[in-house]
PDB file of N, CA and C in Angstrom:
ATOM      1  N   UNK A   1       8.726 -15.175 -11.710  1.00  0.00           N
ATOM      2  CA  UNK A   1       8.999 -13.785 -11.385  1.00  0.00           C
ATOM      3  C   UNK A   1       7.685 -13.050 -11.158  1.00  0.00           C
ATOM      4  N   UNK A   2       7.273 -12.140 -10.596  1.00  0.00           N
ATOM      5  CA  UNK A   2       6.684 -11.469  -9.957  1.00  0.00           C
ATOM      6  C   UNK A   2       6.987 -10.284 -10.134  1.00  0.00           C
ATOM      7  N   UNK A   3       6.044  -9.141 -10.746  1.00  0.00           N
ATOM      8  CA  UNK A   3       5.861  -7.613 -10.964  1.00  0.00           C
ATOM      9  C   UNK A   3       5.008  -7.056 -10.133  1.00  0.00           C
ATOM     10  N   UNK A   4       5.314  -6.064  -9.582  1.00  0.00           N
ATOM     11  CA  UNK A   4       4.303  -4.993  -8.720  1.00  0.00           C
ATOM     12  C   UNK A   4       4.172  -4.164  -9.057  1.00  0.00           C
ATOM     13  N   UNK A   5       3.083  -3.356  -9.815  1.00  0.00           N
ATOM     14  CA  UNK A   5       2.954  -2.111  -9.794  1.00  0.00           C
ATOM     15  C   UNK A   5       1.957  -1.082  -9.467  1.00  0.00           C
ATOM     16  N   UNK A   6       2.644   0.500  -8.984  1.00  0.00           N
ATOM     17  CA  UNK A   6       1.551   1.289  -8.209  1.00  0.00           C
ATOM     18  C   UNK A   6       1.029   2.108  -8.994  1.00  0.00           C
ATOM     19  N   UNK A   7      -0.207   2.861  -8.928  1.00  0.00           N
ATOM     20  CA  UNK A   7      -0.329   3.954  -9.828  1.00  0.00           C
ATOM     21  C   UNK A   7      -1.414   4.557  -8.852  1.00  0.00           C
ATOM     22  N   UNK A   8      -1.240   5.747  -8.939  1.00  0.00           N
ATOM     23  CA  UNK A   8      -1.569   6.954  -8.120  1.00  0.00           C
ATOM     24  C   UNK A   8      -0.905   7.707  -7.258  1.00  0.00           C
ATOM     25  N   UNK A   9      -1.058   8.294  -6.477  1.00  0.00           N
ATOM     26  CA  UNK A   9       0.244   9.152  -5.403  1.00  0.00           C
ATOM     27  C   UNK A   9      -0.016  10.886  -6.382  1.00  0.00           C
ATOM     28  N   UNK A  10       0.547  11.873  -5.268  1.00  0.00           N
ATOM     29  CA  UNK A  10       0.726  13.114  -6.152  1.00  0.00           C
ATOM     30  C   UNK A  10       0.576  13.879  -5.376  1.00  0.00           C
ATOM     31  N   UNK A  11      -0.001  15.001  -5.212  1.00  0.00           N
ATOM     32  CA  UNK A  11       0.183  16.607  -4.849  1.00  0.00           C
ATOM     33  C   UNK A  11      -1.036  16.361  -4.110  1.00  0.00           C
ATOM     34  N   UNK A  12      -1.408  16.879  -2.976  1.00  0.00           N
ATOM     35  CA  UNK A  12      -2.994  17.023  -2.468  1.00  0.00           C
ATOM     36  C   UNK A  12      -3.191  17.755  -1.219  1.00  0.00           C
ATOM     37  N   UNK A  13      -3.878  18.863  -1.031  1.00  0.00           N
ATOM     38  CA  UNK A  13      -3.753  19.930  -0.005  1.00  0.00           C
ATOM     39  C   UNK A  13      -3.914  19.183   1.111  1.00  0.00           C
ATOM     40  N   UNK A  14      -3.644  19.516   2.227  1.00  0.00           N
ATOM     41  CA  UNK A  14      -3.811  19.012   3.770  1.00  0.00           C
ATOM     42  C   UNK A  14      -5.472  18.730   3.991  1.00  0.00           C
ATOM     43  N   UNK A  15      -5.954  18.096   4.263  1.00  0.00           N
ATOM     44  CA  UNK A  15      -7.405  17.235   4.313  1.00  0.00           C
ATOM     45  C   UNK A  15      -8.152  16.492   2.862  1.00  0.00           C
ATOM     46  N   UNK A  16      -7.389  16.747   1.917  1.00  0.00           N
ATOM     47  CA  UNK A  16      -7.661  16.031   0.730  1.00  0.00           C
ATOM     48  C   UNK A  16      -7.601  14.781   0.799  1.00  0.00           C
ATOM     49  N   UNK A  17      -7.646  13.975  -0.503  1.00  0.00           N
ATOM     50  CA  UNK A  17      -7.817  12.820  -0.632  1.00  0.00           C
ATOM     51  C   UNK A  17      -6.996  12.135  -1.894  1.00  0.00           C
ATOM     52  N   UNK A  18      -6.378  10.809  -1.946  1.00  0.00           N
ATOM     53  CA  UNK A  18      -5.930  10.179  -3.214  1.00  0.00           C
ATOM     54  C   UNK A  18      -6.495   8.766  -3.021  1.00  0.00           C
ATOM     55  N   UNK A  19      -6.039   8.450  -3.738  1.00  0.00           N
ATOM     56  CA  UNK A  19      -6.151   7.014  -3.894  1.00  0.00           C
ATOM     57  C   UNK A  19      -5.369   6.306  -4.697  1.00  0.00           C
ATOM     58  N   UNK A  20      -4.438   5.137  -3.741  1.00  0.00           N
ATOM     59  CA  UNK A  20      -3.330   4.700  -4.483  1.00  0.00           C
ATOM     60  C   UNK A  20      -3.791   3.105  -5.099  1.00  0.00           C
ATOM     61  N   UNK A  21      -3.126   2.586  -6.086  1.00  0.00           N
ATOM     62  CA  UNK A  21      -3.604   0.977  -6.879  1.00  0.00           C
ATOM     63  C   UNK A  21      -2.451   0.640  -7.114  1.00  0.00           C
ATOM     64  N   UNK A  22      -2.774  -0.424  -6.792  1.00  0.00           N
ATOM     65  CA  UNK A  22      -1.381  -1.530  -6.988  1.00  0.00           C
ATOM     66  C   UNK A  22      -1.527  -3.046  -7.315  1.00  0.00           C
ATOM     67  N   UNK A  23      -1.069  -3.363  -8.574  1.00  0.00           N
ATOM     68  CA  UNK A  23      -1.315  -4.785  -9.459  1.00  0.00           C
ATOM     69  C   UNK A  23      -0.498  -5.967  -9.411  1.00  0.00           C
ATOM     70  N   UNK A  24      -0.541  -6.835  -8.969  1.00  0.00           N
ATOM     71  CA  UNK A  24       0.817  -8.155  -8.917  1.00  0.00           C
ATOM     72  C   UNK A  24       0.767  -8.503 -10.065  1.00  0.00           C
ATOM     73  N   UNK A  25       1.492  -8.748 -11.151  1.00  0.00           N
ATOM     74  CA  UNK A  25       1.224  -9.933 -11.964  1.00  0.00           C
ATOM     75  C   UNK A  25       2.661 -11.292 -11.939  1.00  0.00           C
ATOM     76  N   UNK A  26       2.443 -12.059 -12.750  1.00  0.00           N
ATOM     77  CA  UNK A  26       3.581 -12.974 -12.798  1.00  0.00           C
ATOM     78  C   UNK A  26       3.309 -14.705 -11.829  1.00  0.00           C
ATOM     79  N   UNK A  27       4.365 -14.619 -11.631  1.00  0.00           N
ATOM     80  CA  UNK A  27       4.577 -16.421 -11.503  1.00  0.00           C
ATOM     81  C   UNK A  27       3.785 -16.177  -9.970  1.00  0.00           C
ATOM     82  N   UNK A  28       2.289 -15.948  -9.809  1.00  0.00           N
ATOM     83  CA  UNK A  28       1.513 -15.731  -8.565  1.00  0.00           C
ATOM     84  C   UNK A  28       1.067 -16.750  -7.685  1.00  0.00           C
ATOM     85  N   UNK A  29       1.324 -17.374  -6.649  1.00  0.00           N
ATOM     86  CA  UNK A  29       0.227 -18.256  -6.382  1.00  0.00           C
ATOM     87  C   UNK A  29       0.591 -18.048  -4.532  1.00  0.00           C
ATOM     88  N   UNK A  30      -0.218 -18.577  -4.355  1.00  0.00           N
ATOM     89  CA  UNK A  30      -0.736 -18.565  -2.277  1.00  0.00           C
ATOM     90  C   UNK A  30      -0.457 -17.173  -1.908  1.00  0.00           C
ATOM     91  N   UNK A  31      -0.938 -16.026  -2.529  1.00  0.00           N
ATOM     92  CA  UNK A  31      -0.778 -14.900  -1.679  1.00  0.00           C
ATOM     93  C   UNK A  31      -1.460 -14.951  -0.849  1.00  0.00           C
ATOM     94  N   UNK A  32      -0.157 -14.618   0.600  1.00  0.00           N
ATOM     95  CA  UNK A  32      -0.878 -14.471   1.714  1.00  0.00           C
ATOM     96  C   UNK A  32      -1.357 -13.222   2.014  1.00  0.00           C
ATOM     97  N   UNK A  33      -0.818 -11.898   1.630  1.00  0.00           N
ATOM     98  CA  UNK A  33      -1.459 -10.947   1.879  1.00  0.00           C
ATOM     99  C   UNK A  33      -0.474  -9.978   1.215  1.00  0.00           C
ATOM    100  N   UNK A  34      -1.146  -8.825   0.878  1.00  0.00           N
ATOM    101  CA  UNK A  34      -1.067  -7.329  -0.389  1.00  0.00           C
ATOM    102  C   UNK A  34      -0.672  -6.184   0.948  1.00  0.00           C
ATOM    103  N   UNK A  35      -0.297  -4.947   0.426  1.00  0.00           N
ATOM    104  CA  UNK A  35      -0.219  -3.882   1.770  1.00  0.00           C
ATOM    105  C   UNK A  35       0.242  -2.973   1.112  1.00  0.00           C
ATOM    106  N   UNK A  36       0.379  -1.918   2.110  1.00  0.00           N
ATOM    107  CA  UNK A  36       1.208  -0.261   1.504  1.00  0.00           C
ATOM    108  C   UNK A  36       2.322  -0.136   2.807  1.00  0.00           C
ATOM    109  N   UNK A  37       3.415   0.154   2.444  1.00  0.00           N
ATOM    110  CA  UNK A  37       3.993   0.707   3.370  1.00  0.00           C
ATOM    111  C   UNK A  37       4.429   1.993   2.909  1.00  0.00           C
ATOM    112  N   UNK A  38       5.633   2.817   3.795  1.00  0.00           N
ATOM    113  CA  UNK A  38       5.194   3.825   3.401  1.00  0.00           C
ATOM    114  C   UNK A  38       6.911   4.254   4.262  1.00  0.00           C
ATOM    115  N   UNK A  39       7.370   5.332   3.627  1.00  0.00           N
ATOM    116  CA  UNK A  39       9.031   5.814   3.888  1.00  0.00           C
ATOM    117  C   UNK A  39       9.255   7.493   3.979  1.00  0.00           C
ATOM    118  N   UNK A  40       9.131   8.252   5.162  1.00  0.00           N
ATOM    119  CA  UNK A  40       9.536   9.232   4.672  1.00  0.00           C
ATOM    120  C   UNK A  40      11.151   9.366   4.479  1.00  0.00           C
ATOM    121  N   UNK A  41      11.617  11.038   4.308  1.00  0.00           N
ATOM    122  CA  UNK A  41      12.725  11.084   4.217  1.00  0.00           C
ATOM    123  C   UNK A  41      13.846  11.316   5.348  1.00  0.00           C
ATOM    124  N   UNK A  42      15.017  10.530   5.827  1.00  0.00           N
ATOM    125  CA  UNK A  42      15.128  10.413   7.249  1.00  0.00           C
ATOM    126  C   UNK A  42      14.738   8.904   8.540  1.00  0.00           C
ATOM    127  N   UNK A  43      13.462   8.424   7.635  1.00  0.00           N
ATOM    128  CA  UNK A  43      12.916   7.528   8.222  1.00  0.00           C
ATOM    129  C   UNK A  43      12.800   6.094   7.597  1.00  0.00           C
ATOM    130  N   UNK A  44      12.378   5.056   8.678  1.00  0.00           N
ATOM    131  CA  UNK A  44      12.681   4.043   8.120  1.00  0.00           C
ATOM    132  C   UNK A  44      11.015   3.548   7.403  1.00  0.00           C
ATOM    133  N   UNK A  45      11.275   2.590   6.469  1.00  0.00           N
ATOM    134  CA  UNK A  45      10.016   2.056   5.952  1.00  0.00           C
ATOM    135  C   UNK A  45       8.664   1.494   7.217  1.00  0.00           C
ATOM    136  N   UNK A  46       7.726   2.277   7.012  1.00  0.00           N
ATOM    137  CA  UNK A  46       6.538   1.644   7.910  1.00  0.00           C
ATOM    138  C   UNK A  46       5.145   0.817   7.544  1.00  0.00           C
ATOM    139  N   UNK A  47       4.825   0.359   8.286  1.00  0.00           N
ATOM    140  CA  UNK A  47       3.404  -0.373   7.653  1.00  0.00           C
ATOM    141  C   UNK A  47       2.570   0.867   7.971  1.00  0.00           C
ATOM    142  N   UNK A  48       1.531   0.860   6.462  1.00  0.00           N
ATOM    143  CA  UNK A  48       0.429   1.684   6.773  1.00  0.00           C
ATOM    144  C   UNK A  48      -0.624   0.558   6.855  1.00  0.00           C
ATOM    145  N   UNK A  49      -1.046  -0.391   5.963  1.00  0.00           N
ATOM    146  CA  UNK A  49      -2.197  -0.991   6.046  1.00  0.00           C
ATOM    147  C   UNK A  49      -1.968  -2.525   5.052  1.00  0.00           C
ATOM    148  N   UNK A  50      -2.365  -3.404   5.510  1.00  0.00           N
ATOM    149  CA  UNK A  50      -2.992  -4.795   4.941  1.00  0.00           C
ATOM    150  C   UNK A  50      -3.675  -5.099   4.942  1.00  0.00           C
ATOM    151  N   UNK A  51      -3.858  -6.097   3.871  1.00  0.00           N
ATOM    152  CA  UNK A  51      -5.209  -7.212   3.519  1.00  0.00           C
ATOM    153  C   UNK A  51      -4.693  -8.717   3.361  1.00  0.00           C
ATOM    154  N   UNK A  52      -5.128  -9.477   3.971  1.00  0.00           N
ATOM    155  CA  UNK A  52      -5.106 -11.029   3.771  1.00  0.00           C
ATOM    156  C   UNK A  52      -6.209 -11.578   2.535  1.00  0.00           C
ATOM    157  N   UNK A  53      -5.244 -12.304   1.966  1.00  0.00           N
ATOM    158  CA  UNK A  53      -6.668 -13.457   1.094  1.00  0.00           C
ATOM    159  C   UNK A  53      -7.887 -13.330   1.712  1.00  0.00           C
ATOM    160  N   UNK A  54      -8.047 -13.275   2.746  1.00  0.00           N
ATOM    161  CA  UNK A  54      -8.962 -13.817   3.573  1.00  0.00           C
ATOM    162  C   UNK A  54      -9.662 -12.653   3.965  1.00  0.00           C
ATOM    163  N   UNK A  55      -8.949 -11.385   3.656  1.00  0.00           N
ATOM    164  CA  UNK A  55      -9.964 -10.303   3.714  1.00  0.00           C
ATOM    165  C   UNK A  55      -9.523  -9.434   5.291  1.00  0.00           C
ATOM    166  N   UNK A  56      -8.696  -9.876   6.150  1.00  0.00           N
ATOM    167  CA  UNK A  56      -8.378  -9.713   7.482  1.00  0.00           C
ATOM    168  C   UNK A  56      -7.620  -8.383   7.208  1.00  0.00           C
ATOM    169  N   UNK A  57      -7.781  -7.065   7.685  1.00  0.00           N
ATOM    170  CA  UNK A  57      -6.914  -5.952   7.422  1.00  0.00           C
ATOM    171  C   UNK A  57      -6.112  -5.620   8.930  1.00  0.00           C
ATOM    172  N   UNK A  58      -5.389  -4.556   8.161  1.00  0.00           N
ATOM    173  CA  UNK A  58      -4.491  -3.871   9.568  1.00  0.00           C
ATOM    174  C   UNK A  58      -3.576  -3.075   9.198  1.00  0.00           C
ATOM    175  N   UNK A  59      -4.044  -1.785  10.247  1.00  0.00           N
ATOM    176  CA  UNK A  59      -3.528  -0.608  10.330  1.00  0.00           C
ATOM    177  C   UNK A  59      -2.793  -0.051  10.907  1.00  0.00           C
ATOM    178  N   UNK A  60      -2.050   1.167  10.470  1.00  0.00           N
ATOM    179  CA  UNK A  60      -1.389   1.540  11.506  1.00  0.00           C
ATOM    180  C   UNK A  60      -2.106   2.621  12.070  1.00  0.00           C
ATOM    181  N   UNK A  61      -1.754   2.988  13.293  1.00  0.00           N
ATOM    182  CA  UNK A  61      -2.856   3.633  13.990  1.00  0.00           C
ATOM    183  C   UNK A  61      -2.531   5.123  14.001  1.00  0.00           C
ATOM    184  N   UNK A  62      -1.808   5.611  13.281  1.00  0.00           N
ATOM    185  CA  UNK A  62      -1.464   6.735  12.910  1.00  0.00           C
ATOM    186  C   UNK A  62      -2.932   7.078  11.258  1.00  0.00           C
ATOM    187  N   UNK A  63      -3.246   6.256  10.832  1.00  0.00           N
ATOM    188  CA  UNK A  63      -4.091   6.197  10.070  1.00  0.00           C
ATOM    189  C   UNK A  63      -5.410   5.474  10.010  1.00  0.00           C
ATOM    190  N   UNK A  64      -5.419   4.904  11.073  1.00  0.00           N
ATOM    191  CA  UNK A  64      -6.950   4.466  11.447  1.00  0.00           C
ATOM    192  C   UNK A  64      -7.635   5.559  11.966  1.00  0.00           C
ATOM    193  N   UNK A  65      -9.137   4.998  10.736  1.00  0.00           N
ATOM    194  CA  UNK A  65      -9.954   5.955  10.498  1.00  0.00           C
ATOM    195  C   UNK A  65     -10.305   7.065   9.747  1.00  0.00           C
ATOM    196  N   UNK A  66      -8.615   7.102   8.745  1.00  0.00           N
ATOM    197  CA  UNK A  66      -8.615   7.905   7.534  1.00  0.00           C
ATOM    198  C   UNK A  66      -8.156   6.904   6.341  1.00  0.00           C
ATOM    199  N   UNK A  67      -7.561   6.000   5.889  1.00  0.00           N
ATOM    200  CA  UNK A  67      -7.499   5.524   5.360  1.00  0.00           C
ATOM    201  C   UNK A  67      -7.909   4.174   5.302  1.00  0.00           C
ATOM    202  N   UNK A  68      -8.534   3.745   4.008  1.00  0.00           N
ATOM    203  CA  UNK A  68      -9.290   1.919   4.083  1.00  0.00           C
ATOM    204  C   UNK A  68      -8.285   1.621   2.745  1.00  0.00           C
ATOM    205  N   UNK A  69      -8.444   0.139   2.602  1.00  0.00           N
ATOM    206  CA  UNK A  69      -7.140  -0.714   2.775  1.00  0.00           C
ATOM    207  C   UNK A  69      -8.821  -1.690   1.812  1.00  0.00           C
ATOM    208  N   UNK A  70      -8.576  -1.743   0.239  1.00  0.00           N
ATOM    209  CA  UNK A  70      -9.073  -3.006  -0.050  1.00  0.00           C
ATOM    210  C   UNK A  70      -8.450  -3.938  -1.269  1.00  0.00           C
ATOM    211  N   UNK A  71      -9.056  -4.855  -1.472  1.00  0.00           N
ATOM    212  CA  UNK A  71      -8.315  -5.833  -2.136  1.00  0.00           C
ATOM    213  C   UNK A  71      -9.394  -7.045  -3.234  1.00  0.00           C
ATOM    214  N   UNK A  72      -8.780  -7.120  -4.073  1.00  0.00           N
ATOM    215  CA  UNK A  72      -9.518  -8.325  -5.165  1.00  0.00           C
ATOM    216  C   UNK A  72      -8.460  -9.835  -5.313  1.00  0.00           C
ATOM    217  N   UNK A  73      -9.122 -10.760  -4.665  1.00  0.00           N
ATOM    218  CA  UNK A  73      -8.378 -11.771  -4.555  1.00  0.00           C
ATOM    219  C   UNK A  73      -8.056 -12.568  -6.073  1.00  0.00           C
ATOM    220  N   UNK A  74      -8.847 -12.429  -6.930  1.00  0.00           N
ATOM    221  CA  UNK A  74      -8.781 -12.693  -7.984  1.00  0.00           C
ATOM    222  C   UNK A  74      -8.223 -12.389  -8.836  1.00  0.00           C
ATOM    223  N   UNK A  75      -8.012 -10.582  -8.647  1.00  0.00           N
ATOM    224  CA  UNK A  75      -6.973 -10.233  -9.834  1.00  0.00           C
ATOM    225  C   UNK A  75      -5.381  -9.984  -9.097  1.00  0.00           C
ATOM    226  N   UNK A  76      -5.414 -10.174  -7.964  1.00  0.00           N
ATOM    227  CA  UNK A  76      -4.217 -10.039  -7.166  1.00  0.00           C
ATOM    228  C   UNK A  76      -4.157  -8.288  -7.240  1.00  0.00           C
ATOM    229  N   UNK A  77      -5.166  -7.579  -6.953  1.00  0.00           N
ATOM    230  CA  UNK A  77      -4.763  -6.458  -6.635  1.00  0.00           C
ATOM    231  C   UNK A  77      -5.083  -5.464  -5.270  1.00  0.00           C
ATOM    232  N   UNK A  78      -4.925  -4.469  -5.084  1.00  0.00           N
ATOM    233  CA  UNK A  78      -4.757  -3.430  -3.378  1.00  0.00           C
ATOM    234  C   UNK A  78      -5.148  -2.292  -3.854  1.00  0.00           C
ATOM    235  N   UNK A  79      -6.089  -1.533  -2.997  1.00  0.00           N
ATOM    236  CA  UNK A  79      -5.480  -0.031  -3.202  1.00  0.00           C
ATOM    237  C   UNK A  79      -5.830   0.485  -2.140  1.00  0.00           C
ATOM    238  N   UNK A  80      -5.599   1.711  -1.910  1.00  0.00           N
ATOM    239  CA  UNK A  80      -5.985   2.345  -0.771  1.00  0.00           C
ATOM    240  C   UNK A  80      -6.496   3.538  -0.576  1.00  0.00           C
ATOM    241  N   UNK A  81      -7.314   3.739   0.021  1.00  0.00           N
ATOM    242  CA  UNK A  81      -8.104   5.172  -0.315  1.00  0.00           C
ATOM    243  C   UNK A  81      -7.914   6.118   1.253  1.00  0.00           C
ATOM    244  N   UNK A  82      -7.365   7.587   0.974  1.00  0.00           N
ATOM    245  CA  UNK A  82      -6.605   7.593   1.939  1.00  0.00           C
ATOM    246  C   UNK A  82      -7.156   9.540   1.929  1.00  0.00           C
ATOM    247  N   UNK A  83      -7.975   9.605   3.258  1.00  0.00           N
ATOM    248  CA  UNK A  83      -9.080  10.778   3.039  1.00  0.00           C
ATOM    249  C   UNK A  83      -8.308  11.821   4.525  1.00  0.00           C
ATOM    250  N   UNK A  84      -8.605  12.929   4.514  1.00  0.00           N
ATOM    251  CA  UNK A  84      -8.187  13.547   5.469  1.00  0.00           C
ATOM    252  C   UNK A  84      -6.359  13.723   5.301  1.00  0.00           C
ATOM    253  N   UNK A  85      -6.304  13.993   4.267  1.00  0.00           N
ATOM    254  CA  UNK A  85      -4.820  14.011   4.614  1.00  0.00           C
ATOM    255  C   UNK A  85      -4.049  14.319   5.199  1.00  0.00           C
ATOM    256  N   UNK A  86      -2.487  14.382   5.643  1.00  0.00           N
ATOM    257  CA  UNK A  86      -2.149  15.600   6.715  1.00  0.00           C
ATOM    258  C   UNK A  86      -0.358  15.425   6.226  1.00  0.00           C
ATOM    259  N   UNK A  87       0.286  16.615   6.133  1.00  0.00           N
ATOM    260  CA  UNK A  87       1.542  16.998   5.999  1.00  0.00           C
ATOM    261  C   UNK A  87       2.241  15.689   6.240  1.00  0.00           C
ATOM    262  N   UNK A  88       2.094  15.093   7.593  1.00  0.00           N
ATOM    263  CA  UNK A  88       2.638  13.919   7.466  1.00  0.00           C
ATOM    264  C   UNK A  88       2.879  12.726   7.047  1.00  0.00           C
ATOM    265  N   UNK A  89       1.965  12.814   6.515  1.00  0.00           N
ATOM    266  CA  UNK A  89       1.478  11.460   5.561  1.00  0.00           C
ATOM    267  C   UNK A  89       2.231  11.494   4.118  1.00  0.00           C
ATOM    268  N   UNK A  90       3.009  12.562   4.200  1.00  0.00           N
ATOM    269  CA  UNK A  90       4.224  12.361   2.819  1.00  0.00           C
ATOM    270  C   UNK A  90       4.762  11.789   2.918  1.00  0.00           C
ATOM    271  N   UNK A  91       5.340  10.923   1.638  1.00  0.00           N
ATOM    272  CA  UNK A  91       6.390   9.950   1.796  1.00  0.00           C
ATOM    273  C   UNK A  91       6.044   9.087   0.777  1.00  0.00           C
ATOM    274  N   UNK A  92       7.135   8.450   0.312  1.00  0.00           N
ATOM    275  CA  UNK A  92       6.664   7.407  -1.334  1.00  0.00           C
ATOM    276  C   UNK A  92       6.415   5.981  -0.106  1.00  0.00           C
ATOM    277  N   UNK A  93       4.992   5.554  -1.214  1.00  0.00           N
ATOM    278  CA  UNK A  93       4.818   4.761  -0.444  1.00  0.00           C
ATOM    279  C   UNK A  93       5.063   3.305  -1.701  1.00  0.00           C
ATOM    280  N   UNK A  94       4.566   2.454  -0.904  1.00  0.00           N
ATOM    281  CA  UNK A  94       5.249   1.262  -1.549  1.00  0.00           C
ATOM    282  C   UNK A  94       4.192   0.333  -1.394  1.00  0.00           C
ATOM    283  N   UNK A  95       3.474  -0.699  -2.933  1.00  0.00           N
ATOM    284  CA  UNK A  95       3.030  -1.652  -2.514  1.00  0.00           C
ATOM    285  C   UNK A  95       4.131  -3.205  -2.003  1.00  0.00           C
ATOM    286  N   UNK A  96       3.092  -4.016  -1.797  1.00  0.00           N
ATOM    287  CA  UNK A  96       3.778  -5.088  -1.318  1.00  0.00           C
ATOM    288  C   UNK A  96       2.999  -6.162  -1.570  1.00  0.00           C
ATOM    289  N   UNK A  97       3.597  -7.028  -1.773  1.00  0.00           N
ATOM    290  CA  UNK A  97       3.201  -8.521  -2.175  1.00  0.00           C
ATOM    291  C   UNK A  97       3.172  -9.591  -1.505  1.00  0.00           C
ATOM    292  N   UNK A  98       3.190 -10.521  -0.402  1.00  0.00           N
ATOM    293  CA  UNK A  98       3.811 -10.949   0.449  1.00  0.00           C
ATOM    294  C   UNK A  98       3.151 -12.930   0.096  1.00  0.00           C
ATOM    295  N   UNK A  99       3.676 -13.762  -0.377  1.00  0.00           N
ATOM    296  CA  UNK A  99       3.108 -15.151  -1.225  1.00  0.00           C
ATOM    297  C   UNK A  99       4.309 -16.023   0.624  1.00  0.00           C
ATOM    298  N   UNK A 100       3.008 -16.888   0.691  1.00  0.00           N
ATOM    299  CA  UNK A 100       3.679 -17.964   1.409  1.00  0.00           C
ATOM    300  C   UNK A 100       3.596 -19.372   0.902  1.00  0.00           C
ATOM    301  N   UNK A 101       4.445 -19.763   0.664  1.00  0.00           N
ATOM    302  CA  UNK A 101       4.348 -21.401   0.138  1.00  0.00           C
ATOM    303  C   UNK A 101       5.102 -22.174   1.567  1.00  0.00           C
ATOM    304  N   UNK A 102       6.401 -23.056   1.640  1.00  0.00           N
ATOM    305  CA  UNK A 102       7.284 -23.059   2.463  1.00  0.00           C
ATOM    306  C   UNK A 102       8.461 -22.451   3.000  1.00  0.00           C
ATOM    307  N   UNK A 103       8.151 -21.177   2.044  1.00  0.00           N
ATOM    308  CA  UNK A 103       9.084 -19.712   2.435  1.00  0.00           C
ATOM    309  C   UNK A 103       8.175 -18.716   2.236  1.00  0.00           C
ATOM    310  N   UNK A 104       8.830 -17.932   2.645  1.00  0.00           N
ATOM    311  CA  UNK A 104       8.103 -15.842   2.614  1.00  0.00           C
ATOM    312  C   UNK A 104       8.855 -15.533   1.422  1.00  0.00           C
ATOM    313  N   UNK A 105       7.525 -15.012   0.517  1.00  0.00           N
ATOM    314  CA  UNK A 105       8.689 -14.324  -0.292  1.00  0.00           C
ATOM    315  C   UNK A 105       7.887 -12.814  -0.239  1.00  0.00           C
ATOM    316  N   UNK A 106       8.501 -11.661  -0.664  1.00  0.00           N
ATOM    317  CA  UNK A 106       8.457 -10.470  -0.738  1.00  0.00           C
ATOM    318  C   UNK A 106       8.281  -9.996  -1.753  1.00  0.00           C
ATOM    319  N   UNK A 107       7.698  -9.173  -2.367  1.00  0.00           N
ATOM    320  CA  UNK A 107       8.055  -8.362  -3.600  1.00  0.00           C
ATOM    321  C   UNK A 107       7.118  -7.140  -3.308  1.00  0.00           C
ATOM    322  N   UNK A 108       8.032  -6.177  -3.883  1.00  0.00           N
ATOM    323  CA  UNK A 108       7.703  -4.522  -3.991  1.00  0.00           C
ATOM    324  C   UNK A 108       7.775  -3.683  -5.018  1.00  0.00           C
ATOM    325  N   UNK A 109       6.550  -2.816  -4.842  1.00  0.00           N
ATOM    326  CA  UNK A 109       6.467  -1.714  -6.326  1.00  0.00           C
ATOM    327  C   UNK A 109       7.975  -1.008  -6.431  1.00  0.00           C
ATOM    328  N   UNK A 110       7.855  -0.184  -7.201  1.00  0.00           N
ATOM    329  CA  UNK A 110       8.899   0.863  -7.104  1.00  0.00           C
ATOM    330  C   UNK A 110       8.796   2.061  -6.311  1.00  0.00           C
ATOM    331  N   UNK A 111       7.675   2.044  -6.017  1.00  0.00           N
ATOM    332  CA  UNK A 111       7.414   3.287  -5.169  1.00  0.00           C
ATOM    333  C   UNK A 111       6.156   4.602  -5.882  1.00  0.00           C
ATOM    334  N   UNK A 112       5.475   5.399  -5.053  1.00  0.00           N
ATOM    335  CA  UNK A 112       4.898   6.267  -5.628  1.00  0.00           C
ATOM    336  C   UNK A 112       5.015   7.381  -4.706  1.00  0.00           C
ATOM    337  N   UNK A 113       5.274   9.005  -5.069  1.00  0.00           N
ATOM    338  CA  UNK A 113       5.136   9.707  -3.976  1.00  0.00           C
ATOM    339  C   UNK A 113       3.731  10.591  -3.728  1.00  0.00           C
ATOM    340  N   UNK A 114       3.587  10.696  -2.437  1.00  0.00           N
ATOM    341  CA  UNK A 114       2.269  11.198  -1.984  1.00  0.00           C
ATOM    342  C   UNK A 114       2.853  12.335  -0.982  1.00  0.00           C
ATOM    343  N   UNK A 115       2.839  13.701  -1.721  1.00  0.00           N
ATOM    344  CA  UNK A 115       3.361  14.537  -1.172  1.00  0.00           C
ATOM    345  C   UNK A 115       1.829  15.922  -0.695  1.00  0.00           C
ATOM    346  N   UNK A 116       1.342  16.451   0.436  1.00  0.00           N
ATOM    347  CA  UNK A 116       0.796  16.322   1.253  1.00  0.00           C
ATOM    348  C   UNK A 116       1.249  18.302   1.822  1.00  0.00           C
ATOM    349  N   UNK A 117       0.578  18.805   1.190  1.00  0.00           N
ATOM    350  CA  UNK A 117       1.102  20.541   1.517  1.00  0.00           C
ATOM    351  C   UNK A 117       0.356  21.189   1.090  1.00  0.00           C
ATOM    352  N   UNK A 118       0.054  22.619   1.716  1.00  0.00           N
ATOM    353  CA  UNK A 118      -0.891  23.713   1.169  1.00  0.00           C
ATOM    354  C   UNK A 118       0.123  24.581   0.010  1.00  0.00           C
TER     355      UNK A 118
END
């Protein structure tokens, strides 16, 4: 079994800054790659950003250039540091876990919200 959890998210005026963390622990092995996605309300779940084992990232381009995307292969953890904020960028976001052996498996935080207003 496999646990995800996020900590950070919260209140932050329009060009501010947070920074979200997110920890795997449990039955871990071949992660292929960690991420944030991200849900407003109305909308469907989106990718904001990944990291591969291997260090390979990717963004969505609604946030390239304000937010970086890093990762510790060792402790199995993500976070994301996420500068310039903007109204839109609310929405609970979600880590992710993503382990490949001879299947995909998935696993996700519970969510954190990052709500984004003067």
């Amino acid at each position: 079994q496999v646990q995800v959890v996020e900590s950070g998210g919260g209140l932050v005026q329009p060009g501010g800054s947070l920074r979200l963390s997110c920890a795997a622990s449990g039955d871990i092995f071949s992660v292929y790659s960690m991420g944030w996605y991200r849900q407003a309300p109305g909308n469907q779940r989106e990718l904001v950003a990944t990291i591969t084992s291997g260090g390979r990232t990717n963004y969505a381009d609604s946030v390239k250039g304000r937010f970086t995307i890093s990762g510790d292969n060792t402790k199995n953890t993500v976070d994301l540091q996420m500068n310039s904020l903007k109204p839109e960028d609310t929405a609970v976001y979600y880590c992710n876990c993503r382990i490949i052996t001879k299947d995909e498996y998935n696993y996700w935080g519970q969510g954190t919200q990052v709500t984004v207003s003067s």
